[in-house]
C-alpha atoms as a PDB file:
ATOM      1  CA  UNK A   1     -50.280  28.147  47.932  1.00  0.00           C
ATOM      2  CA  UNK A   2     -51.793  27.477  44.480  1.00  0.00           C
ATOM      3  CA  UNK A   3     -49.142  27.050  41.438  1.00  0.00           C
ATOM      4  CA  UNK A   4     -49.900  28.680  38.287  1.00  0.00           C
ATOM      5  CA  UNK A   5     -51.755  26.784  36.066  1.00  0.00           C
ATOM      6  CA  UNK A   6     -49.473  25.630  32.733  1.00  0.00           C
ATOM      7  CA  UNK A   7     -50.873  26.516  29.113  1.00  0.00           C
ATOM      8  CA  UNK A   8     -52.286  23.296  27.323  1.00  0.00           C
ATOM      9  CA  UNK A   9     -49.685  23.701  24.549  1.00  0.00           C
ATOM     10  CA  UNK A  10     -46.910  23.417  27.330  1.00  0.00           C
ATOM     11  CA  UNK A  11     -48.139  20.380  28.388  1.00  0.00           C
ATOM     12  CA  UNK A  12     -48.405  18.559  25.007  1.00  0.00           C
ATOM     13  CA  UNK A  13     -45.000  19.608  23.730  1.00  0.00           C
ATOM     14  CA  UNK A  14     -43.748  18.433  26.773  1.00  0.00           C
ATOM     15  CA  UNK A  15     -45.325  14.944  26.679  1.00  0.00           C
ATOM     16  CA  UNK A  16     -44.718  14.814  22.779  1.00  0.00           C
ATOM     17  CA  UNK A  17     -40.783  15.181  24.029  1.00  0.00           C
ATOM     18  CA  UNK A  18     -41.270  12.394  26.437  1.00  0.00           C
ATOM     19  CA  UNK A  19     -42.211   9.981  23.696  1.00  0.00           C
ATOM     20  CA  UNK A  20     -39.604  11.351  21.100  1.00  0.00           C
ATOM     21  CA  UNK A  21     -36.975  10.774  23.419  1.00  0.00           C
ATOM     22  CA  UNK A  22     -38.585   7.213  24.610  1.00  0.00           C
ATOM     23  CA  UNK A  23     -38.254   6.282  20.871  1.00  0.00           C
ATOM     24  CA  UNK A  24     -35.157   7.576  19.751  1.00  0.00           C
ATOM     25  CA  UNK A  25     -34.046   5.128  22.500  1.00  0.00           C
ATOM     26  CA  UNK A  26     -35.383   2.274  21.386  1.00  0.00           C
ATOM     27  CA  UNK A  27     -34.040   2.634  17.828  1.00  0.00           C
ATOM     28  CA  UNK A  28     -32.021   0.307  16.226  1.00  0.00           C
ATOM     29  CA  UNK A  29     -28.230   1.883  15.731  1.00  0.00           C
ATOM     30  CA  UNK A  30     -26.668   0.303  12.684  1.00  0.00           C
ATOM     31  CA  UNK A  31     -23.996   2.858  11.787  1.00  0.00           C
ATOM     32  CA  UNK A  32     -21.311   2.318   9.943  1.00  0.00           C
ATOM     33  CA  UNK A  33     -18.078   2.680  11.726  1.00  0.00           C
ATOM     34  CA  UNK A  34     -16.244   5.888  10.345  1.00  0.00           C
ATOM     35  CA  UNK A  35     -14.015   5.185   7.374  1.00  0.00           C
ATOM     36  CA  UNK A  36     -10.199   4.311   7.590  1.00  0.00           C
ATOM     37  CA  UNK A  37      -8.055   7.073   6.864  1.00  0.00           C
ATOM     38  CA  UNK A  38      -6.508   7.271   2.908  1.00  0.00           C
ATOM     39  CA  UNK A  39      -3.520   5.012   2.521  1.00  0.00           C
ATOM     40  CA  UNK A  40      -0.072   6.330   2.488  1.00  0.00           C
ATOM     41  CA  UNK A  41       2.531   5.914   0.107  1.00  0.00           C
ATOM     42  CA  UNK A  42       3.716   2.866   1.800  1.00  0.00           C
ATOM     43  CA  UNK A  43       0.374   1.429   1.551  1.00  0.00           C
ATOM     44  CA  UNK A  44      -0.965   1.396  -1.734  1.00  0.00           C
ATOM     45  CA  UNK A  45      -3.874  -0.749  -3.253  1.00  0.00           C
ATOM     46  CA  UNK A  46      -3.601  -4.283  -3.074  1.00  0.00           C
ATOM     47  CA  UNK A  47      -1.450  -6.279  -6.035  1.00  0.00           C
ATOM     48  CA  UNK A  48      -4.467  -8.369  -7.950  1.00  0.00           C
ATOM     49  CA  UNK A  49      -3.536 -11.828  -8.903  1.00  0.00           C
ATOM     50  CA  UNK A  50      -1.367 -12.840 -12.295  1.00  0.00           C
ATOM     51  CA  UNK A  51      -3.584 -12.482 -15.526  1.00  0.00           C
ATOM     52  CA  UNK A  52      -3.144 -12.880 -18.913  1.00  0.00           C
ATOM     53  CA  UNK A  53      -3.170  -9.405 -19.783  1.00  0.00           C
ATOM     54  CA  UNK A  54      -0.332  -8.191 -17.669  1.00  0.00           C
ATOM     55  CA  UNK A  55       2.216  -6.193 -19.515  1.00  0.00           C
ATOM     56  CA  UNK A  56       5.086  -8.462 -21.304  1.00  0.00           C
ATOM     57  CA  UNK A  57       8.876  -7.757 -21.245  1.00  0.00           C
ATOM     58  CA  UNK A  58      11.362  -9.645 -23.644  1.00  0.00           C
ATOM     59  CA  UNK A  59      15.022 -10.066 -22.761  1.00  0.00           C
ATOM     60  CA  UNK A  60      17.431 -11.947 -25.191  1.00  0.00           C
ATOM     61  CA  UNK A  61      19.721 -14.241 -23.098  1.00  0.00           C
ATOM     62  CA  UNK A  62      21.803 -14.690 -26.421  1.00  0.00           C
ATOM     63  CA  UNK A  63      22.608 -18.914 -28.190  1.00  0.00           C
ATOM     64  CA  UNK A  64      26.228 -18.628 -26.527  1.00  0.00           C
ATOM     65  CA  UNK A  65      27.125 -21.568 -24.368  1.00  0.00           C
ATOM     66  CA  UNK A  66      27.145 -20.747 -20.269  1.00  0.00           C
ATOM     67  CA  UNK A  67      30.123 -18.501 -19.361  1.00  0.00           C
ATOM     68  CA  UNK A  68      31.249 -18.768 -15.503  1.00  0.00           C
ATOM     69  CA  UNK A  69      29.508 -15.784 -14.092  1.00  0.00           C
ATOM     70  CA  UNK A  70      29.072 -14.471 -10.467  1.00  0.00           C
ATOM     71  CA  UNK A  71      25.510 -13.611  -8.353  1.00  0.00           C
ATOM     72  CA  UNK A  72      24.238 -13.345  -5.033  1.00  0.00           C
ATOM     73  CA  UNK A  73      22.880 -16.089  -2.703  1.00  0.00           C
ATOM     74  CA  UNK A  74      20.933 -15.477   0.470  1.00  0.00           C
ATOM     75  CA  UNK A  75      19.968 -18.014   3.471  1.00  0.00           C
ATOM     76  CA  UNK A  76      16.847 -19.806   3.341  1.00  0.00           C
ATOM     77  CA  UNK A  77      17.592 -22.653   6.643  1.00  0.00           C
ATOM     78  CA  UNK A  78      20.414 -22.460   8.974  1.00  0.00           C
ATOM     79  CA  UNK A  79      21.134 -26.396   7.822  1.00  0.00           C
ATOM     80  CA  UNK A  80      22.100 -25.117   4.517  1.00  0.00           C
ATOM     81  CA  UNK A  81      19.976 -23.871   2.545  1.00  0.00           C
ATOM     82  CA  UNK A  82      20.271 -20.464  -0.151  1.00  0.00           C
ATOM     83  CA  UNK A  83      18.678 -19.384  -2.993  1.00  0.00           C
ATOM     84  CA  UNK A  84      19.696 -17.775  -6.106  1.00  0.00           C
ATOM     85  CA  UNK A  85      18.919 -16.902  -9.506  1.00  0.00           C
ATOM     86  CA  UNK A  86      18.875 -20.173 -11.865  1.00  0.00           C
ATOM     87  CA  UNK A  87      20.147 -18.134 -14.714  1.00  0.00           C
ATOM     88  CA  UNK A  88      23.643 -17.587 -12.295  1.00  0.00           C
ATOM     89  CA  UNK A  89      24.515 -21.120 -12.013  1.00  0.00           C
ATOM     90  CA  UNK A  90      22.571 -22.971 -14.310  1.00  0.00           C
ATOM     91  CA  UNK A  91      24.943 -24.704 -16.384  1.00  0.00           C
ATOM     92  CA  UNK A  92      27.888 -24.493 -13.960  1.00  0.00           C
ATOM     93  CA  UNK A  93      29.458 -27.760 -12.647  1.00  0.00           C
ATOM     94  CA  UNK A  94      31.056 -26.027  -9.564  1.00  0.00           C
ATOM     95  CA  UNK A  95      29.066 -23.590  -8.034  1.00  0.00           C
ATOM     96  CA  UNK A  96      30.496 -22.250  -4.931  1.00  0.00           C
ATOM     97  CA  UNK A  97      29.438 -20.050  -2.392  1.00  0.00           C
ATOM     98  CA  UNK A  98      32.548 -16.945  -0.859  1.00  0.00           C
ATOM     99  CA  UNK A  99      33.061 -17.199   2.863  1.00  0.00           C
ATOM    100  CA  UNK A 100      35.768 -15.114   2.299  1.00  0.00           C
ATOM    101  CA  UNK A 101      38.900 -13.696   1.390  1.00  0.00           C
ATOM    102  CA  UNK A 102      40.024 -16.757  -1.154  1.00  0.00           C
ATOM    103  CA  UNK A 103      37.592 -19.191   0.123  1.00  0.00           C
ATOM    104  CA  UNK A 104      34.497 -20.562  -0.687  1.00  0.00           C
ATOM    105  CA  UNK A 105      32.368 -23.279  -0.200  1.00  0.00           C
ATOM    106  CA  UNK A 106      31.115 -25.678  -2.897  1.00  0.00           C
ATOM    107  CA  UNK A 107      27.309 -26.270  -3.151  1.00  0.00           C
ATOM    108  CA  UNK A 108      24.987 -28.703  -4.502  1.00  0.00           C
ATOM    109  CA  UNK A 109      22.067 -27.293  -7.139  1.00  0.00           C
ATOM    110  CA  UNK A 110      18.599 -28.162  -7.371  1.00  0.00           C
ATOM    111  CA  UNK A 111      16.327 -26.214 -10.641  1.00  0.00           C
ATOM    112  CA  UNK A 112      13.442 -25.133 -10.114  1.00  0.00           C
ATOM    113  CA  UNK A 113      10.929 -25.943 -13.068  1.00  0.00           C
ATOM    114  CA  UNK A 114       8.985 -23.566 -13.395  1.00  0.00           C
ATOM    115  CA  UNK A 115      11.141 -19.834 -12.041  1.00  0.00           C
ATOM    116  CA  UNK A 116      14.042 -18.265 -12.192  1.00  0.00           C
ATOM    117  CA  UNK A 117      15.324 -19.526  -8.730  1.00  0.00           C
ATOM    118  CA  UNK A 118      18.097 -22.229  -7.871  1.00  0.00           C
ATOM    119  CA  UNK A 119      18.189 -24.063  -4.072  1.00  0.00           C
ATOM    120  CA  UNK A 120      22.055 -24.427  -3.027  1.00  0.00           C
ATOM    121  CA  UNK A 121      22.770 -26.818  -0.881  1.00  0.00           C
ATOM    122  CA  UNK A 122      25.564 -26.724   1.612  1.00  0.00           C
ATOM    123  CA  UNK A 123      26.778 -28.733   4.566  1.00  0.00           C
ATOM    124  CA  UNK A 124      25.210 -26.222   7.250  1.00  0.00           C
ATOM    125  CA  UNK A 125      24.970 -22.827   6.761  1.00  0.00           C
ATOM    126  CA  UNK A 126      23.943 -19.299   8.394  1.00  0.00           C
ATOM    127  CA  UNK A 127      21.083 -17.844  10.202  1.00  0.00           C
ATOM    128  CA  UNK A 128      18.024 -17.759   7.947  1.00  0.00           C
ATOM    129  CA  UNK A 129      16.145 -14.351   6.180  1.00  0.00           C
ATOM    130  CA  UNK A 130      12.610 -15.350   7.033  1.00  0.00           C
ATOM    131  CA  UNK A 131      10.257 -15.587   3.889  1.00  0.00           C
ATOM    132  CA  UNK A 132       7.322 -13.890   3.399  1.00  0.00           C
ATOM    133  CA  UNK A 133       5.443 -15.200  -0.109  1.00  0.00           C
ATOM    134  CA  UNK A 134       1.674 -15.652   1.242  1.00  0.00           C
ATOM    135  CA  UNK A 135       1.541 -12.095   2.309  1.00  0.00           C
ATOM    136  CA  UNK A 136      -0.637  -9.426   0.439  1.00  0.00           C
ATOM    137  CA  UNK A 137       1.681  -6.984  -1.117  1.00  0.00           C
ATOM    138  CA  UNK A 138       0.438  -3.081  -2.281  1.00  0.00           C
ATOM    139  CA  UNK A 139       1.740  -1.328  -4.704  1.00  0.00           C
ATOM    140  CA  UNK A 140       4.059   1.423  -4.209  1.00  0.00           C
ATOM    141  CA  UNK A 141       5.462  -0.418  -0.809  1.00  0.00           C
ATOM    142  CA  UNK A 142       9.129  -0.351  -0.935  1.00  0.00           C
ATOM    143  CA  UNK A 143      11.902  -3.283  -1.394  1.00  0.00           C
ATOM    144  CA  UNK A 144      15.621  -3.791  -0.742  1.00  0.00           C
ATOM    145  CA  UNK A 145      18.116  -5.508  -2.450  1.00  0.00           C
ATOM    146  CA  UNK A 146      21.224  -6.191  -0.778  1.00  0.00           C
ATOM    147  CA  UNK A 147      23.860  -8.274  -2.615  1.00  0.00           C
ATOM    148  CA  UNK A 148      27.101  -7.675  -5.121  1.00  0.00           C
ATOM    149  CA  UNK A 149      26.264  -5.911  -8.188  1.00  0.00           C
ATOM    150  CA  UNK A 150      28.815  -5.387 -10.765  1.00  0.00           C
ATOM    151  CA  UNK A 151      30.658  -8.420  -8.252  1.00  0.00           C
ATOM    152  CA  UNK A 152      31.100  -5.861  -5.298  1.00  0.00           C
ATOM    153  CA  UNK A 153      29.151  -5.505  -2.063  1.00  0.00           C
ATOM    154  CA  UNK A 154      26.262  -2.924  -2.965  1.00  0.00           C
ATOM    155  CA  UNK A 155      22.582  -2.487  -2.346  1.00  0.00           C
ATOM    156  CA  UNK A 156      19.502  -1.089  -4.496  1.00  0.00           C
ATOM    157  CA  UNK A 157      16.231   0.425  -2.994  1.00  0.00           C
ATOM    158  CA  UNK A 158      13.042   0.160  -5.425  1.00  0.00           C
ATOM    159  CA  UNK A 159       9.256   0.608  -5.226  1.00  0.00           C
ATOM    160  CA  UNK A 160       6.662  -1.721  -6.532  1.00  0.00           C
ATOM    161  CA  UNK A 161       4.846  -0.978  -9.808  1.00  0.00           C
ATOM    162  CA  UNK A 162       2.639  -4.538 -10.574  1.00  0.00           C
ATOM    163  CA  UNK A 163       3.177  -7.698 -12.568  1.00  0.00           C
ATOM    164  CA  UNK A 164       4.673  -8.159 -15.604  1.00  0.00           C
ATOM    165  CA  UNK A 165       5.281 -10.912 -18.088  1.00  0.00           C
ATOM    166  CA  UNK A 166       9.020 -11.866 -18.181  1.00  0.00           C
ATOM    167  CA  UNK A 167       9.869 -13.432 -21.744  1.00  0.00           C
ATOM    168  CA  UNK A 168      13.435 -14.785 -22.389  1.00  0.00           C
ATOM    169  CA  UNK A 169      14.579 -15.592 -25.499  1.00  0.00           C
ATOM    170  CA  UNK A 170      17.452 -17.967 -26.681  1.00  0.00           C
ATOM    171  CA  UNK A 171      19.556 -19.436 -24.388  1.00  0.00           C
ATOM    172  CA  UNK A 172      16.779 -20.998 -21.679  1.00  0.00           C
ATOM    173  CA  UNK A 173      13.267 -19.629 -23.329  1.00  0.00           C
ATOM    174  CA  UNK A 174      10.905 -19.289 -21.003  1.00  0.00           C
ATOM    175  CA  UNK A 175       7.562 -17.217 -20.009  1.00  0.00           C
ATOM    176  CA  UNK A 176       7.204 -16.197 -16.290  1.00  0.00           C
ATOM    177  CA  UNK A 177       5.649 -14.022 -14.156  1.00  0.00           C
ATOM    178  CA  UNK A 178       7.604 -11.973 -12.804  1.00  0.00           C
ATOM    179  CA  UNK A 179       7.085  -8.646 -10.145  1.00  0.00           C
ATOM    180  CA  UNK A 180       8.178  -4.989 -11.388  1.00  0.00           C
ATOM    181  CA  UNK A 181      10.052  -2.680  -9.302  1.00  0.00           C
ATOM    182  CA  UNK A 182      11.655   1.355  -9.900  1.00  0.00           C
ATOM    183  CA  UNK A 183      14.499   1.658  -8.752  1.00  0.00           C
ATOM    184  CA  UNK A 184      14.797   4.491  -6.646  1.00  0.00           C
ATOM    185  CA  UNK A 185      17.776   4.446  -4.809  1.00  0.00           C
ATOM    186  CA  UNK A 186      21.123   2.342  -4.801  1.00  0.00           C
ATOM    187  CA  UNK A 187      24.821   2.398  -2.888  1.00  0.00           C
ATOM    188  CA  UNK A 188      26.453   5.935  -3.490  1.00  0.00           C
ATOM    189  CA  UNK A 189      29.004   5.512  -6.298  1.00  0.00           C
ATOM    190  CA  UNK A 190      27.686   2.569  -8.105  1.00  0.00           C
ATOM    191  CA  UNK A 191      26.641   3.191 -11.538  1.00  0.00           C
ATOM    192  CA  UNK A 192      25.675   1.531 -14.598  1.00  0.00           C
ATOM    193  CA  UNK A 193      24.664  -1.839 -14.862  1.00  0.00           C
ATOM    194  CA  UNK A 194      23.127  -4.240 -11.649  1.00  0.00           C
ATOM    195  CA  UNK A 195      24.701  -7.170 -13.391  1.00  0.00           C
ATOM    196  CA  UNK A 196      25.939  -9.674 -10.081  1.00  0.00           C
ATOM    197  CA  UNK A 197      22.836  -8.528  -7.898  1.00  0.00           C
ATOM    198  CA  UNK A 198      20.796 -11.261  -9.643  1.00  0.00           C
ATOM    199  CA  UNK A 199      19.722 -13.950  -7.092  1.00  0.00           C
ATOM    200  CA  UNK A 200      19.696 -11.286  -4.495  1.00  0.00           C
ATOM    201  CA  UNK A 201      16.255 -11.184  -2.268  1.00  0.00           C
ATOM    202  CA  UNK A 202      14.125  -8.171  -2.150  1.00  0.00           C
ATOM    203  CA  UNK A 203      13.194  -7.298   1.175  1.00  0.00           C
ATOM    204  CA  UNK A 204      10.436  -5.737   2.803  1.00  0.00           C
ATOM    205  CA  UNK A 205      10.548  -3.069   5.508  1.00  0.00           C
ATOM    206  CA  UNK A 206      10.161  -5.985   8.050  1.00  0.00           C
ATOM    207  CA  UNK A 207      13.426  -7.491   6.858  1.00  0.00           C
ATOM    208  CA  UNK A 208      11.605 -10.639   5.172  1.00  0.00           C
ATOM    209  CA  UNK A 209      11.901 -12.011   1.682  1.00  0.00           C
ATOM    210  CA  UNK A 210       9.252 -11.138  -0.680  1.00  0.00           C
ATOM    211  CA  UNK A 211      11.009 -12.397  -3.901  1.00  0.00           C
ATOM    212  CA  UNK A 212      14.755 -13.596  -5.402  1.00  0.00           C
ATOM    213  CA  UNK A 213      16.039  -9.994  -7.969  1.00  0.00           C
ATOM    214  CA  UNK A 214      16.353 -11.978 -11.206  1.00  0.00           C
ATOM    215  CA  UNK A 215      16.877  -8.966 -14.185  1.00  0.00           C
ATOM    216  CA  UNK A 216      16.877  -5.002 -14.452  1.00  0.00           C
ATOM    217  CA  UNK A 217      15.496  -2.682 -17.383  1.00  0.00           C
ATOM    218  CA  UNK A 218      18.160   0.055 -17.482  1.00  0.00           C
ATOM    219  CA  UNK A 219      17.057   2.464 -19.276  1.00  0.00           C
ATOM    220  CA  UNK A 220      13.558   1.754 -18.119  1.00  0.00           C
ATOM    221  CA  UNK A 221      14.864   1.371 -14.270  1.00  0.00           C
ATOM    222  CA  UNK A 222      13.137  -1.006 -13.039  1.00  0.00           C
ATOM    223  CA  UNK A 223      14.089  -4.635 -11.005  1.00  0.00           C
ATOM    224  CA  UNK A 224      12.745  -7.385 -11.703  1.00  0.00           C
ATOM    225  CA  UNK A 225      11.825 -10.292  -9.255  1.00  0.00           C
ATOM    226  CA  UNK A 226      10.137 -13.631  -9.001  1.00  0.00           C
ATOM    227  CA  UNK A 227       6.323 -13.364  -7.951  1.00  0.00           C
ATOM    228  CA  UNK A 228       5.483 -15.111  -4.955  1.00  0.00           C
ATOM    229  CA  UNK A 229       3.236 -17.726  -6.859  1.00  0.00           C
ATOM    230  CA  UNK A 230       6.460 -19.147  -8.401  1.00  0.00           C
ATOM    231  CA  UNK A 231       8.755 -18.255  -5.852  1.00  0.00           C
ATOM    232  CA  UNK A 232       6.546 -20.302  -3.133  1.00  0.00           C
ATOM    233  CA  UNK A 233       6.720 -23.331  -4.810  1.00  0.00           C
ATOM    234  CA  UNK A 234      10.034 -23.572  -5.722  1.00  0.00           C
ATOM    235  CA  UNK A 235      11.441 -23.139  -1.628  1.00  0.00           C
ATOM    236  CA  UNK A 236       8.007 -24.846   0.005  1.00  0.00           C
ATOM    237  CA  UNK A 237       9.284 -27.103   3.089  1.00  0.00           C
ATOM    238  CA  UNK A 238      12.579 -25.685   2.983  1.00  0.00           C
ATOM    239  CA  UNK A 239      12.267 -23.267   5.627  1.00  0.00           C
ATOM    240  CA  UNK A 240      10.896 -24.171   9.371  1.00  0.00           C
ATOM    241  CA  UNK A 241       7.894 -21.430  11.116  1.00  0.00           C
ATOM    242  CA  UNK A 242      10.849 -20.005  13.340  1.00  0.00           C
ATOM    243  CA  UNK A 243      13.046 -19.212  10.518  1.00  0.00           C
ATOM    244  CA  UNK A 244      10.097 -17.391   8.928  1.00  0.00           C
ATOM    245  CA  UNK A 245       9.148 -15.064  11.961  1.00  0.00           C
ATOM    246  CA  UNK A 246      10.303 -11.253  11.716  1.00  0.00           C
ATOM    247  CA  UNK A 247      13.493 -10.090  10.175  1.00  0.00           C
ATOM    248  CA  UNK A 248      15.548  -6.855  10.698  1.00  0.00           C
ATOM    249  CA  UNK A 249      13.340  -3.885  10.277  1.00  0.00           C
ATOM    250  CA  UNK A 250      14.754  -1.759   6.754  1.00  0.00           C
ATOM    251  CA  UNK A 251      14.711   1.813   6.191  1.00  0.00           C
ATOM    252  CA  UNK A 252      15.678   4.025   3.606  1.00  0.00           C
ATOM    253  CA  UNK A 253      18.221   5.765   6.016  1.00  0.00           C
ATOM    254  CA  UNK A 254      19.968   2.689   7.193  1.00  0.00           C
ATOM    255  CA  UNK A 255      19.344  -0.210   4.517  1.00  0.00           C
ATOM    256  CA  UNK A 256      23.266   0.446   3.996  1.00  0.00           C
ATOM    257  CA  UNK A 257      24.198  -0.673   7.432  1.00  0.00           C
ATOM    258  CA  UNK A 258      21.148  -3.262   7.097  1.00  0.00           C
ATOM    259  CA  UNK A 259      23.074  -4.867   3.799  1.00  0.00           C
ATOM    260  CA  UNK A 260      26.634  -4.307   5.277  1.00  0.00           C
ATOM    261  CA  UNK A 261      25.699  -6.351   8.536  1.00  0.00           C
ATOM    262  CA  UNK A 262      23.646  -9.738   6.251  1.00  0.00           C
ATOM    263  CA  UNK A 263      26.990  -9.954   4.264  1.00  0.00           C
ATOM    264  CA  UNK A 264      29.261  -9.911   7.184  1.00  0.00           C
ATOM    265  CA  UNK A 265      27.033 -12.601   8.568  1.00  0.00           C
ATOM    266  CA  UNK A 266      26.946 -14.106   5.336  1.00  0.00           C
ATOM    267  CA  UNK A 267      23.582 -14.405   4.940  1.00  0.00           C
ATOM    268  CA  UNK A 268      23.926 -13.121   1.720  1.00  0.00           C
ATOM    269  CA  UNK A 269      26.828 -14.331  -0.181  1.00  0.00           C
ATOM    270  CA  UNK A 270      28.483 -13.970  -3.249  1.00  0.00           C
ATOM    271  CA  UNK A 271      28.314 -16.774  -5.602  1.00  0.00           C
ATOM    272  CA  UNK A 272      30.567 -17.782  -7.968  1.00  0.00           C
ATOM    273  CA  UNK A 273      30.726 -20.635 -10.655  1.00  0.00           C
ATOM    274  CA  UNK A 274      34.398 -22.416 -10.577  1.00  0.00           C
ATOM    275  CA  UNK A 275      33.941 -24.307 -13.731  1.00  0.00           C
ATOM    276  CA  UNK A 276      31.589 -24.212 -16.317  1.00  0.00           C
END
């Protein structure tokens, strides 16, 4: 039986496809990887580092002398350890921390030089809120604030915007960098000012402290907080690695119940100055 005999042009396309496919083989693949997907609202671009042409805020802290005022506190170490705000208890010779009805506990105060943060030192204390100042932080990613505004038990929800200049004026002048934040939420009912929230943390959705609330822009809305380059500094060696692994996770549905349960366990506290 004799097979038909195949047309020259069959036979050279079919060796040329040979040798095509022979060499696509051998080719080197460098492709990119496809590219991650757009980030979400949670995940904005990255905060850049403090410059000298971030935007400037002035508040007037007034000449008067230091009137007894109250704050918020929160854990740092289990052996007694909380920050707050300096402004709260700078000035006061018997700052105290509210266990409870009628009671409260007197603390020790260390300055820090260079940011609006104070180090209270008790004899023991609570569980600590882990700290979280070396990690990247995007804008638009979303902070709580759990602490006693207006001196109450109350709680603020607020969204990054970027660095600012914080410039006080009279009583304690001072520059410092400081981080922005909107405010968009806060405890049903509670209106007007945030006064008594300052020395609160802001907390990220993983529960751990990104900065200590220091001042507010009503009218403007916005928080303000210490940035992590001053905040670090001012708490470094303070707080052991297990105290700094994950906190409570944080949502906007249950950062009530979040804030409710770090007060009853008072790892945020009120603060209160007994004597000026």
């Amino acid at each position: 039986m004799q097979f038909p005999r195949l047309p020259d042009w069959a036979i050279y396309g079919a060796v040329a496809a040979v040798l095509l496919a022979v060499s696509l083989g051998r080719r080197e693949n460098a492709d990119a990887p496809p590219a991650p997907p757009a980030p979400n609202v949670e995940d904005g671009p990255l905060l850049g580092p403090i410059t000298p042409f971030d935007t400037a805020v002035t508040v007037d802290a007034g000449q008067a002398p230091f009137k007894p005022a109250s704050g918020t506190a929160f854990s740092i170490a289990g052996r007694g350890r909380w920050v707050t705000a300096r402004h709260v208890v700078e000035g006061c010779r018997r700052p105290a921390l509210v266990v409870g009805a009628g009671r409260a506990v007197a603390a020790d105060v260390r300055l820090a030089p260079r940011a609006d943060v104070a180090l209270l030192i008790t004899d023991g204390g609570p569980a600590a809120l882990p700290v979280a100042v070396g990690d990247p932080l995007r804008k638009g990613q979303r902070a709580f604030h759990p602490g006693f505004p207006q001196g109450r038990p109350g709680e603020v929800t607020s969204r990054l915007l970027g660095r600012e200049t914080l410039k006080v004026s009279g009583r304690g002048a001072r520059e410092e960098p400081v981080l922005a934040w909107a405010e968009v939420g806060r405890t049903d009912g509670l209106e007007g000012t945030l006064s008594g929230l300052s020395g609160a943390p802001a907390l990220d959705s993983q529960g751990r402290v990104v900065g200590v609330t220091i001042a507010e822009a009503p009218r403007r809305g916005r928080i303000y907080t210490t940035a992590p380059e001053t905040f670090g500094p001012a708490i470094r060696g303070e707080q052991t690695l297990a105290e700094a692994a994950r906190g409570p996770a944080v949502t906007t549905e249950d950062y009530g119940q979040v804030a409710n349960a770090l007060r009853r366990d008072l790892r945020v506290a009120q603060v209160v100055c007994l004597g000026a």
